[in-house]
Protein backbone atom coordinates (compact mmCIF):
# COMPACT_ATOMS: atom_id res chain seq x y z
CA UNK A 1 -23.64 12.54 3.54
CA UNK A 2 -27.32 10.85 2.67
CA UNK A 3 -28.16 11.20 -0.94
CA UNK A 4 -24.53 11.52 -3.16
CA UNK A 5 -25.91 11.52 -6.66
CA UNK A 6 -25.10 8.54 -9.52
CA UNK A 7 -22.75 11.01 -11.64
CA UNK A 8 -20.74 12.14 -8.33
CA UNK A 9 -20.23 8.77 -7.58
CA UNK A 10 -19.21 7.73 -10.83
CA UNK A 11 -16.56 11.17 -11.28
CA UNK A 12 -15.00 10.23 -7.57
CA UNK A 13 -12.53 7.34 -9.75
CA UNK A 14 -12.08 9.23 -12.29
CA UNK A 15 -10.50 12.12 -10.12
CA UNK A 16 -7.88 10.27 -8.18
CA UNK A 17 -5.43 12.57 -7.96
CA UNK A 18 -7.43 14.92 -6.07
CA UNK A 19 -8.15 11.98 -3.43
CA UNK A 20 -7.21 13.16 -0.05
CA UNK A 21 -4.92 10.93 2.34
CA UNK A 22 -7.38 9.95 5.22
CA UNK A 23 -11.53 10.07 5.53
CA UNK A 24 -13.68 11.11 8.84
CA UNK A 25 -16.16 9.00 9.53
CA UNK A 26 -19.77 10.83 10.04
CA UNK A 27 -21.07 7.54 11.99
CA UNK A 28 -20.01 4.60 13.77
CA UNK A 29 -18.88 2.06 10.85
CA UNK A 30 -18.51 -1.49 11.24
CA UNK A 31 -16.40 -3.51 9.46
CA UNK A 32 -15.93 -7.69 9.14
CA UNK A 33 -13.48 -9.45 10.29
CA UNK A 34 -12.18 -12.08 7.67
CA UNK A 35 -10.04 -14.71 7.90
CA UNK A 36 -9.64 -17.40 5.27
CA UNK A 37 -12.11 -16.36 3.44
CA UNK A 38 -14.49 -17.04 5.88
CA UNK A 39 -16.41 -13.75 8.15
CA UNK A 40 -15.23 -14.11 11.39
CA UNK A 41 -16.59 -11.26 13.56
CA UNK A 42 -17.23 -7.45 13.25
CA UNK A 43 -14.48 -4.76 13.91
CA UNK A 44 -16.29 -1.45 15.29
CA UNK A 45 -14.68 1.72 14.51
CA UNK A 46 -16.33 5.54 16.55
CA UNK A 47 -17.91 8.23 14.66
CA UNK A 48 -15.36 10.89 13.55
CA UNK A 49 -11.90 8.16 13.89
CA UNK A 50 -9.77 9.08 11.26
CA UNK A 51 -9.30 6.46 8.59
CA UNK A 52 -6.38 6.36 5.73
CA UNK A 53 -7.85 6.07 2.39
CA UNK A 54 -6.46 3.75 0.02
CA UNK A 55 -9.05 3.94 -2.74
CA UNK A 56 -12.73 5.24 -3.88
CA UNK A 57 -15.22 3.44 -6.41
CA UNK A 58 -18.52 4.37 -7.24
CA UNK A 59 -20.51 2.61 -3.96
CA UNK A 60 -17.48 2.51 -1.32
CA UNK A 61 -14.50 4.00 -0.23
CA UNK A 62 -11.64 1.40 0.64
CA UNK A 63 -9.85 1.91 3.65
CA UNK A 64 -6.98 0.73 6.03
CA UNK A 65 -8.60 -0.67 9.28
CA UNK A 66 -5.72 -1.64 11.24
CA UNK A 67 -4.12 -2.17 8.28
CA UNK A 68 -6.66 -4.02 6.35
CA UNK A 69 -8.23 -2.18 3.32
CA UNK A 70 -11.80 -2.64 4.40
CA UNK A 71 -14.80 -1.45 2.11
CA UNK A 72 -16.91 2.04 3.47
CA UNK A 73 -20.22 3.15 2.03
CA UNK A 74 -19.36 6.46 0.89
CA UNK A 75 -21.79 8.75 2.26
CA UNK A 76 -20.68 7.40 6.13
CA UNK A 77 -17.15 9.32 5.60
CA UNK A 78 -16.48 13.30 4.65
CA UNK A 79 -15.22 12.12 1.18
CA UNK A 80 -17.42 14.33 -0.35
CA UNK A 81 -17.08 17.08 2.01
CA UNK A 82 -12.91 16.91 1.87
CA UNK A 83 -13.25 17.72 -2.15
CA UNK A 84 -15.55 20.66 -1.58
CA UNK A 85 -19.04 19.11 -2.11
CA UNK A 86 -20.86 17.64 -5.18
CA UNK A 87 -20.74 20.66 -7.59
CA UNK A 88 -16.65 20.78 -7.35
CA UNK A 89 -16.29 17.54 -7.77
CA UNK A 90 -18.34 17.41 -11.05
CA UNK A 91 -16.54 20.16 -11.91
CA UNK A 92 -13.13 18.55 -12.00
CA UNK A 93 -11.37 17.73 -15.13
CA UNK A 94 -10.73 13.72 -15.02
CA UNK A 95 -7.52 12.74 -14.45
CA UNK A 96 -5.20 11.83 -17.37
CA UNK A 97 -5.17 8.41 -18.27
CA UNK A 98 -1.68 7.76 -18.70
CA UNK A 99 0.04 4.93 -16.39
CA UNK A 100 1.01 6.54 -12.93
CA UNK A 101 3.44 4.66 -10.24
CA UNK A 102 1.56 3.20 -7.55
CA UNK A 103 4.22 4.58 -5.78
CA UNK A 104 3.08 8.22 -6.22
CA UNK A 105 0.57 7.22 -3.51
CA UNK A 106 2.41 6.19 -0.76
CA UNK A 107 2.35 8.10 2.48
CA UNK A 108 4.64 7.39 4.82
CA UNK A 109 2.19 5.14 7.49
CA UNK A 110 0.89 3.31 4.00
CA UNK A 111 4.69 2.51 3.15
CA UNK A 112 5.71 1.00 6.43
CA UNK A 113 2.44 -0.99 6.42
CA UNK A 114 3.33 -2.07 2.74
CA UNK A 115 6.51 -2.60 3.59
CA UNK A 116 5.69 -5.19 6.45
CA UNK A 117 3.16 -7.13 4.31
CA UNK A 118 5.56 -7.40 1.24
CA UNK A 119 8.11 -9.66 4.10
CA UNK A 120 5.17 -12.40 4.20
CA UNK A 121 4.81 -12.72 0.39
CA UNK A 122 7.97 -13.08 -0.63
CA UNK A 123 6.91 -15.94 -3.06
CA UNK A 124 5.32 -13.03 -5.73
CA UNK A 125 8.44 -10.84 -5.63
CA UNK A 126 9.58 -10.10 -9.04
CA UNK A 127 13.47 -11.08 -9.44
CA UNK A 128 14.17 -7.38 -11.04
CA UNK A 129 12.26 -3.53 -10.36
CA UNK A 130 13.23 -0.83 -11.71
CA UNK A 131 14.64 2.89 -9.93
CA UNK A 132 11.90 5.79 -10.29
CA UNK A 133 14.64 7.72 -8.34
CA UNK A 134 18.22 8.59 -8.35
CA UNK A 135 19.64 6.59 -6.00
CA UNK A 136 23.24 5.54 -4.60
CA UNK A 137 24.57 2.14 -3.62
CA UNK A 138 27.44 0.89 -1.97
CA UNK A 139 30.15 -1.00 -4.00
CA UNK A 140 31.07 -4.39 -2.74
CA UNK A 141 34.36 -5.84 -3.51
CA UNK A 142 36.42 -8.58 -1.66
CA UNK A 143 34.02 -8.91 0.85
CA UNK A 144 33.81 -4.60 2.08
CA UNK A 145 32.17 -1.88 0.94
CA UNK A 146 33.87 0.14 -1.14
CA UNK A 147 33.12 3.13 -3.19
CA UNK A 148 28.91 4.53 -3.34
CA UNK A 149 28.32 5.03 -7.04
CA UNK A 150 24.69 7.48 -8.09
CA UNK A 151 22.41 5.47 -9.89
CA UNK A 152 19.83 7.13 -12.02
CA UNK A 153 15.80 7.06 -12.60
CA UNK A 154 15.00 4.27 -14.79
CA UNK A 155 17.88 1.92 -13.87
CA UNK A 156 16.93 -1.87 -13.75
CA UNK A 157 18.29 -3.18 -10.10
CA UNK A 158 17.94 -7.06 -8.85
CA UNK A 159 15.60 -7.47 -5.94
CA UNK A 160 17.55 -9.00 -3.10
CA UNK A 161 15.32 -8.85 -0.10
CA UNK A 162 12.41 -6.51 1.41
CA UNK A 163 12.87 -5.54 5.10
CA UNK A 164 11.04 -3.87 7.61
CA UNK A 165 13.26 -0.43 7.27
CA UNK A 166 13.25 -0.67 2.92
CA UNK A 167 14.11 -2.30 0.16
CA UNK A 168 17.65 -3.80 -0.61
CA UNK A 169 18.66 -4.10 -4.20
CA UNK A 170 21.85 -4.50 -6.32
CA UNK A 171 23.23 -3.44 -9.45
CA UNK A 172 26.65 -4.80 -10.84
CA UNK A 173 28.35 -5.15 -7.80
CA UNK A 174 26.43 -1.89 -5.87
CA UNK A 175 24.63 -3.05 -3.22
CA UNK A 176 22.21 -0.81 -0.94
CA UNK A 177 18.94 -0.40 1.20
CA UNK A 178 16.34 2.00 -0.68
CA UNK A 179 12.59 3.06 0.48
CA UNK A 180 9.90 1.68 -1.11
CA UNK A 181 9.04 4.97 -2.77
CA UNK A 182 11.98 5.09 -4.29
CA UNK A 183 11.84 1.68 -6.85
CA UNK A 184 8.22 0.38 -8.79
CA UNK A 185 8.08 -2.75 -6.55
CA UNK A 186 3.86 -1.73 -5.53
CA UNK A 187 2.93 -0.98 -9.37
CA UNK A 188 4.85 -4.53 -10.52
CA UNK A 189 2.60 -5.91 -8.11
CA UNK A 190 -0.22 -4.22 -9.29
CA UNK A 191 -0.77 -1.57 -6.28
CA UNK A 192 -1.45 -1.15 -2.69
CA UNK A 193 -4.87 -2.91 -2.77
CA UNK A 194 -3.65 -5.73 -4.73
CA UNK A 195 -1.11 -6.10 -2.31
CA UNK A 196 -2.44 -5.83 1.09
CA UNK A 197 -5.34 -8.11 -0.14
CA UNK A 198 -2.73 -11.07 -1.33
CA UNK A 199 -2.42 -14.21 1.32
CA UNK A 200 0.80 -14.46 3.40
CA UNK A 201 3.58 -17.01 2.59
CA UNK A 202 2.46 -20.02 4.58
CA UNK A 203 5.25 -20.22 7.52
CA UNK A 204 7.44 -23.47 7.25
CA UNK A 205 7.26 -26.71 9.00
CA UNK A 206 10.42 -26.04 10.61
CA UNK A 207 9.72 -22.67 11.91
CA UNK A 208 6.25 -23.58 12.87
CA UNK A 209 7.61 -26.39 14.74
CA UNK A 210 10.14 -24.02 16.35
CA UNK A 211 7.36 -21.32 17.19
CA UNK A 212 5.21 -24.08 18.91
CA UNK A 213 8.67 -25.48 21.03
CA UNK A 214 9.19 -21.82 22.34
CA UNK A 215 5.21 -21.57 23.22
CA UNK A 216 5.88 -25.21 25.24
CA UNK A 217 9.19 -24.02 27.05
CA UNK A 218 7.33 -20.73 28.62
């Protein structure tokens, strides 16, 4: 949409809860490849591919392209369109400005993508998150699980390990696997940009060494 005026463009952050999940794009977009820091090619996406949006600021939309948030000039996707055209949107109160969980964001493609980066960065990991749901664990004792015991909203839980299924955490001696919607591990980290934008763990000499005997053998 050619021609989305200065005070639509600067109500579109100000209205995020009214964002929709995914964007159409009017044209062929192209997007850069980058790797290190350093532009390594172009990534060419068709006109009217459905894209999951992530999150809008005043020039561009931001993205997932194959699971890389990836900048989109604005008028090149139905943004404006999906939240009933310019006069709507200026007619929208702003959202409230009190902190909001990341979280609150997720859809379920966006969680399992999260979910798969936050494996390769376990080096910013906070040791302790906290429950935004009621949730139940598994007692461990002598080695089995034993009795589940509930667990309530706002309940500080250690961080043991993200996988690509959830999140496992512990409390006293309550041990379980929870999703990623469920504890405030994405607004710790300050949010699904922030993370999907931070560098992998760099792999270790051992396993790299491994990785490069198992490439020899076949």
């Amino acid at each position: 949409m050619p021609g989305i005026s200065a005070a639509v463009r600067a109500k579109l952050p100000k209205i995020k809860s009214h964002w929709p999940n995914q964007v159409l794009l009017l044209t062929r977009a192209y997007f850069k490849i980058i790797e290190n820091g350093q532009v390594m090619g172009l990534k060419v996406k068709p006109q009217y591919e459905v894209l999951p949006l992530v999150e809008v600021r005043q020039e561009n939309a931001i993205v997932l392209v194959d699971g890389v948030p990836s900048p989109l000039p604005i008028e090149q996707c139905d943004l404006v369109n999906r939240l009933g055209g310019e006069a709507a949107i200026l007619g929208m109160p702003d959202d409230a400005t009190k902190p909001q969980f990341a979280e609150a964001e997720l859809t379920d493609e966006l969680e399992i993508i999260l979910q798969r980066k936050l494996t390769r960065i376990r080096s910013h990991w906070p040791k302790e998150i906290v429950l935004r749901e009621k949730c139940v664990l598994q007692e461990f004792a002598g080695g089995k699980l034993a009795l589940p015991h509930s667990y309530a909203p706002g309940t500080a839980v250690r961080l043991i390990s993200v996988e690509n299924e959830g999140v496992v955490v512990m409390v006293d001696k309550s041990i379980g696997l929870v999703r990623l919607k469920q504890v405030d591990l994405v607004t710790c980290l300050q949010g699904i940009t922030a993370i999907l934008a931070t560098a992998d763990d760099p792999v270790p000499e051992s396993a790299d060494a491994a990785l490069q005997m198992s490439s020899a053998n076949h």
